[in-house]
PDB file of N, CA and C in Angstrom:
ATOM      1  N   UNK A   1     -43.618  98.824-249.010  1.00  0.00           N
ATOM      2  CA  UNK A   1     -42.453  97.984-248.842  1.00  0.00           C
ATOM      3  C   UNK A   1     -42.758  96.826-247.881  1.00  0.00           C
ATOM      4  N   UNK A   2     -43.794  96.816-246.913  1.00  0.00           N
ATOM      5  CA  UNK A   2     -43.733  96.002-245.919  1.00  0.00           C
ATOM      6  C   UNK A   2     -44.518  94.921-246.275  1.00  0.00           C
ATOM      7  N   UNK A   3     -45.263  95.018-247.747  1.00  0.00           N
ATOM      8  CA  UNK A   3     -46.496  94.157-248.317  1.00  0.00           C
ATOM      9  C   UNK A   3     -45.656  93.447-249.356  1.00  0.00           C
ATOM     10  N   UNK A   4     -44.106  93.832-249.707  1.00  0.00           N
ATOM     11  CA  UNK A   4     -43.291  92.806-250.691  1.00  0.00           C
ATOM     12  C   UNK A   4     -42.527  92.141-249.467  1.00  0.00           C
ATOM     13  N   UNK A   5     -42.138  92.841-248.541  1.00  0.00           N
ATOM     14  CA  UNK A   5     -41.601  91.923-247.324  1.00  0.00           C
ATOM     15  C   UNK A   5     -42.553  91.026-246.938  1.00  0.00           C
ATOM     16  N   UNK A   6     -43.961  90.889-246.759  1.00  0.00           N
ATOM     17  CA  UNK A   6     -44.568  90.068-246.469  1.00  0.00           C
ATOM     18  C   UNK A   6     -44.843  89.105-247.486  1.00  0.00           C
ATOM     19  N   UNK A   7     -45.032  89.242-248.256  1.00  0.00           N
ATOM     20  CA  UNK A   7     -45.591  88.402-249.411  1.00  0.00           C
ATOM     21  C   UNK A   7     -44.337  87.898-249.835  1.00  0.00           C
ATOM     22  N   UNK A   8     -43.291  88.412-249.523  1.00  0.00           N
ATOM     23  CA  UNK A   8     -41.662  87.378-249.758  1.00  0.00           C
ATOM     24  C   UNK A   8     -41.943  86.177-249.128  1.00  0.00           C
ATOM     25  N   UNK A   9     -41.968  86.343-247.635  1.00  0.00           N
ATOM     26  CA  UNK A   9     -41.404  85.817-246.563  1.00  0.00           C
ATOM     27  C   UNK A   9     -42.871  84.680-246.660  1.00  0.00           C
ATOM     28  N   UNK A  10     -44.052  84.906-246.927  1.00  0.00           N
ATOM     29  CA  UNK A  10     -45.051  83.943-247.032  1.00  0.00           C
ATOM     30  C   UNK A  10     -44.573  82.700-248.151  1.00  0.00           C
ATOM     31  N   UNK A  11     -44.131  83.441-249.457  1.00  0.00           N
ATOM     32  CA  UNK A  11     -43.409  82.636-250.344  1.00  0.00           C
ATOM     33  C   UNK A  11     -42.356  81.686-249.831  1.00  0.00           C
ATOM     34  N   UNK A  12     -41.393  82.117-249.195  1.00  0.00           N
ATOM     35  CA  UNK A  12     -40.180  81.814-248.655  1.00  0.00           C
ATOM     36  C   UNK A  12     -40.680  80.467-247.714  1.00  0.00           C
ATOM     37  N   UNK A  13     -41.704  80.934-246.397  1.00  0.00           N
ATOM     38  CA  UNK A  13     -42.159  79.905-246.037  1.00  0.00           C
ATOM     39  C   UNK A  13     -42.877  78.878-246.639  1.00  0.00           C
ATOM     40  N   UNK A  14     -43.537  79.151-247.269  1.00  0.00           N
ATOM     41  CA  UNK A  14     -44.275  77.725-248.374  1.00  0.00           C
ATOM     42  C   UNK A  14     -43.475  77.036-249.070  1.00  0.00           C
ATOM     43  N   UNK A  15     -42.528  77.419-249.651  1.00  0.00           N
ATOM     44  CA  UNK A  15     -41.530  76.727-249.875  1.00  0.00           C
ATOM     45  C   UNK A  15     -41.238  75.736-249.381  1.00  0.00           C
ATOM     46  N   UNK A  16     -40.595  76.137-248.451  1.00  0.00           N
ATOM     47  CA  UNK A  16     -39.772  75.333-247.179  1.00  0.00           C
ATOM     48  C   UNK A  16     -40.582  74.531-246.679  1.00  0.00           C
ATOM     49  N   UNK A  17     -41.611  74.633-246.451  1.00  0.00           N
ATOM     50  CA  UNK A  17     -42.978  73.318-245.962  1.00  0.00           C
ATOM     51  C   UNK A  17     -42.839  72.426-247.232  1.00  0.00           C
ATOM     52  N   UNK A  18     -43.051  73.056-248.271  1.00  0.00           N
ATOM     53  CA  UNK A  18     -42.998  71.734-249.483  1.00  0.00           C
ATOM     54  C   UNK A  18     -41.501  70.947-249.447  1.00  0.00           C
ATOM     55  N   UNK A  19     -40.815  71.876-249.326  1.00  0.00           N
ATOM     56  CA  UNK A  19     -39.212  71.191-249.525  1.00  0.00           C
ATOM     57  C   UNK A  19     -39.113  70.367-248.022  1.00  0.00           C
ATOM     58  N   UNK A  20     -39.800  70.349-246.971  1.00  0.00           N
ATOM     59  CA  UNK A  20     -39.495  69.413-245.845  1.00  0.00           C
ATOM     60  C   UNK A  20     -40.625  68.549-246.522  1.00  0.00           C
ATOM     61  N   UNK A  21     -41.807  68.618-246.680  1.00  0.00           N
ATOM     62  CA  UNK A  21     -42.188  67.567-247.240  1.00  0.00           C
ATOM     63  C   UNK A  21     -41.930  66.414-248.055  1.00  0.00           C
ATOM     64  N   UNK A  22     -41.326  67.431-248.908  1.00  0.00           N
ATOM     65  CA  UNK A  22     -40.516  66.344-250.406  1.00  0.00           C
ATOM     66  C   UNK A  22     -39.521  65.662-249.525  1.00  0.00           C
ATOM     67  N   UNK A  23     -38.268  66.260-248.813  1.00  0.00           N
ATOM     68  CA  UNK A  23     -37.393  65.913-248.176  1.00  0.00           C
ATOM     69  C   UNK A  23     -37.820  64.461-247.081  1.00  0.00           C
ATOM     70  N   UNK A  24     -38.982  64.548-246.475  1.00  0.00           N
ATOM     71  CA  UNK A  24     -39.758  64.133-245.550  1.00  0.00           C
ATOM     72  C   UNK A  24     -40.200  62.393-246.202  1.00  0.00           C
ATOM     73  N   UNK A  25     -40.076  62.641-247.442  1.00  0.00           N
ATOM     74  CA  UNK A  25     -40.899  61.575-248.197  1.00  0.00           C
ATOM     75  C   UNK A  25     -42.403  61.407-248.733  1.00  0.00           C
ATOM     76  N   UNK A  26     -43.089  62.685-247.792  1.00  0.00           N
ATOM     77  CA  UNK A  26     -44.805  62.850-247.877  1.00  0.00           C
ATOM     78  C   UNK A  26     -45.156  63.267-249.336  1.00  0.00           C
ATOM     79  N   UNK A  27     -44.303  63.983-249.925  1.00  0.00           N
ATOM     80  CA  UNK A  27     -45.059  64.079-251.616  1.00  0.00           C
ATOM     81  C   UNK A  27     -43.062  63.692-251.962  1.00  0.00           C
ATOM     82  N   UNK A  28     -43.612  63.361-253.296  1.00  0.00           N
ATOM     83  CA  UNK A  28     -42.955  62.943-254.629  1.00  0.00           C
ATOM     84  C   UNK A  28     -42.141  64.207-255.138  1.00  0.00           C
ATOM     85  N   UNK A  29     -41.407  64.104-255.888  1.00  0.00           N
ATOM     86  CA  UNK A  29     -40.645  65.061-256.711  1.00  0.00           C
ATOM     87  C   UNK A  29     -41.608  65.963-257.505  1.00  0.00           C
ATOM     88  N   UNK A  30     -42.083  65.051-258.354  1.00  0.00           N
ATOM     89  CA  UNK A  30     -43.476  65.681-259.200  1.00  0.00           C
ATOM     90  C   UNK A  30     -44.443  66.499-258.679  1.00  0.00           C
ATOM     91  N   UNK A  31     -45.010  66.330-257.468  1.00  0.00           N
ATOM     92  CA  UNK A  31     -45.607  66.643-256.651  1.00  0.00           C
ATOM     93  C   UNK A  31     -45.076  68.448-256.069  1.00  0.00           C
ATOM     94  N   UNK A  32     -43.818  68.278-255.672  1.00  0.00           N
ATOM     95  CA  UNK A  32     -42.964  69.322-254.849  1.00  0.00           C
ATOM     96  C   UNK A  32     -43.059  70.382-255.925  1.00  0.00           C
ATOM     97  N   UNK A  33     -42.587  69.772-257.592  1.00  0.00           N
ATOM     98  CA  UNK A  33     -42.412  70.623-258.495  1.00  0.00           C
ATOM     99  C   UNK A  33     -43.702  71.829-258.855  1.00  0.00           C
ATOM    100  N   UNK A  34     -44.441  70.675-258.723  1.00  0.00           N
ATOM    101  CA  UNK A  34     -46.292  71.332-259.318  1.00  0.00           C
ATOM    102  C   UNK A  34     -46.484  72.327-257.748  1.00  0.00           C
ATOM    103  N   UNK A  35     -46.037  71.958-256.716  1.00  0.00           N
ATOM    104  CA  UNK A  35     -46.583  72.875-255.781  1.00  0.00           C
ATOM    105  C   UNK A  35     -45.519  74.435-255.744  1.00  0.00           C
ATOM    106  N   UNK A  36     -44.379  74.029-255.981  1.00  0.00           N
ATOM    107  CA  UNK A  36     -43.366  75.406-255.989  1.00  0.00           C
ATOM    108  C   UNK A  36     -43.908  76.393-257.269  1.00  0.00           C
ATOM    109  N   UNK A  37     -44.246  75.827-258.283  1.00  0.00           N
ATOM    110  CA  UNK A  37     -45.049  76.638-259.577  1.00  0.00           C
ATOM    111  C   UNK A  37     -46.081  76.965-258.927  1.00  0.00           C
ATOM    112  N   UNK A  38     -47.343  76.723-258.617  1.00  0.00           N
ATOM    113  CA  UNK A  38     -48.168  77.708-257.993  1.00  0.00           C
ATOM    114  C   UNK A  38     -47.819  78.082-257.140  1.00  0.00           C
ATOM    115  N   UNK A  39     -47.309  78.235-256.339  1.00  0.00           N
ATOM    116  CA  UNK A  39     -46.783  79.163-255.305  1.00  0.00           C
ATOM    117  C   UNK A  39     -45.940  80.365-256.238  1.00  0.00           C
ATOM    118  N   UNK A  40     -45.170  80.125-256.944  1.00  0.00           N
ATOM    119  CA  UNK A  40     -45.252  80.527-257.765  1.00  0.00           C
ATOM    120  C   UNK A  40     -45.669  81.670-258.631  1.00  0.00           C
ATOM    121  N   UNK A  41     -46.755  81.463-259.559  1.00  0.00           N
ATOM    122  CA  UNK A  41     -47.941  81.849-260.042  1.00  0.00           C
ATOM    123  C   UNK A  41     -48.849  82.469-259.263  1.00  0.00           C
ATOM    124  N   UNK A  42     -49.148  82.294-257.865  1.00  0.00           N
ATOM    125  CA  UNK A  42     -49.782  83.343-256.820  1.00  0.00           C
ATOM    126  C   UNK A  42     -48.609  84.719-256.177  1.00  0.00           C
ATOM    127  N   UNK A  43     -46.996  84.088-255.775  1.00  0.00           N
ATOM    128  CA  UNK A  43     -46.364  85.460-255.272  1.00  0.00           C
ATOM    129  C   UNK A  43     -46.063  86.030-256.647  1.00  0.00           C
ATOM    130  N   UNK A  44     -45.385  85.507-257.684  1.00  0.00           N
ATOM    131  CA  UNK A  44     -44.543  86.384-258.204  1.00  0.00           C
ATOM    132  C   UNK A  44     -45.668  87.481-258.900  1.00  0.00           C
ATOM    133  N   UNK A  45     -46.774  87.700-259.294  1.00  0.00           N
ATOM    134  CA  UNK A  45     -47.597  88.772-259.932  1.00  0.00           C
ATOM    135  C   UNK A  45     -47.079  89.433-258.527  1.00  0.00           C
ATOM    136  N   UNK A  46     -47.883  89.259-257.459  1.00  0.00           N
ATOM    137  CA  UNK A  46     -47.937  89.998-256.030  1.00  0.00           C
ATOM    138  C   UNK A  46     -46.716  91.034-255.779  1.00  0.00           C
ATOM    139  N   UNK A  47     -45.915  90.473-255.730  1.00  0.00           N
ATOM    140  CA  UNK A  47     -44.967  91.033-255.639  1.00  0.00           C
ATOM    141  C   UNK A  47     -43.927  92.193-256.585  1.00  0.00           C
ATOM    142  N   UNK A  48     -43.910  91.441-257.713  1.00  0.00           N
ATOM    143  CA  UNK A  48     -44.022  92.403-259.049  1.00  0.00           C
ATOM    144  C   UNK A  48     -44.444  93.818-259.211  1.00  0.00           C
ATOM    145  N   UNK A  49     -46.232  94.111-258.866  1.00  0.00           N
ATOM    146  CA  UNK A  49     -46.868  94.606-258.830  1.00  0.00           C
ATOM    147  C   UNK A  49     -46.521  95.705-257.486  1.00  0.00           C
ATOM    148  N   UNK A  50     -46.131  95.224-256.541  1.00  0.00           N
ATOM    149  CA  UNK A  50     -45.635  96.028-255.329  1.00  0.00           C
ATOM    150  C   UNK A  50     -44.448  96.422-255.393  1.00  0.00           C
ATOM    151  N   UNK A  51     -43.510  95.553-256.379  1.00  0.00           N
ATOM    152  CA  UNK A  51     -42.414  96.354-256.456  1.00  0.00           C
ATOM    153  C   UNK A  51     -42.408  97.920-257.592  1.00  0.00           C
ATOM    154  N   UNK A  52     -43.225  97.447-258.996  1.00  0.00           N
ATOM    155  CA  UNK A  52     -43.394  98.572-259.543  1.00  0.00           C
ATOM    156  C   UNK A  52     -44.812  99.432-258.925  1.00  0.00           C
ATOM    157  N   UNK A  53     -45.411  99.525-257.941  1.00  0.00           N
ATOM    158  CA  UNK A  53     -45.723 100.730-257.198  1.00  0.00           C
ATOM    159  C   UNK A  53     -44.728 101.537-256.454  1.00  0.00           C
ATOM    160  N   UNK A  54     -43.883 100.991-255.778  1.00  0.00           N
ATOM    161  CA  UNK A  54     -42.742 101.559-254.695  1.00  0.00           C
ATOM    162  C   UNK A  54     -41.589 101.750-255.239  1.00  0.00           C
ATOM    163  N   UNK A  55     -41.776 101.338-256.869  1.00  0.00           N
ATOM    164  CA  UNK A  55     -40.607 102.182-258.088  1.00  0.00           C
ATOM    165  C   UNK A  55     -39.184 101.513-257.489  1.00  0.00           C
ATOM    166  N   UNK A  56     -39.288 100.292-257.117  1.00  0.00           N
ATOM    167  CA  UNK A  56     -38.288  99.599-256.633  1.00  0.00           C
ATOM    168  C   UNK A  56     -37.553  98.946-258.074  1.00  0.00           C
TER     169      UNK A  56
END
């Protein structure tokens, strides 16, 4: 449980760095979009995977 809490909260934060960025003006819309998809594409297996071990 503490490895989907972590791997949330890593997600959660990357986010939020891209979304102050975008917000910020430093990347583009396009930019924000392509980075929230891999982020993306790296937690959601992660997490998935930890939730059906812990039969959550």
């Amino acid at each position: 449980m503490t490895q989907i809490k972590k791997s949330e909260m890593d997600y959660r934060l990357s986010k939020m760095m891209v979304d102050y960025l975008h917000s910020s003006g430093v990347i583009n819309k396009r930019d924000r979009d392509k980075a929230i998809n891999r982020l993306l594409k790296v937690y959601e297996p992660i997490i998935g995977m930890l939730e059906a071990e812990h039969g959550k």
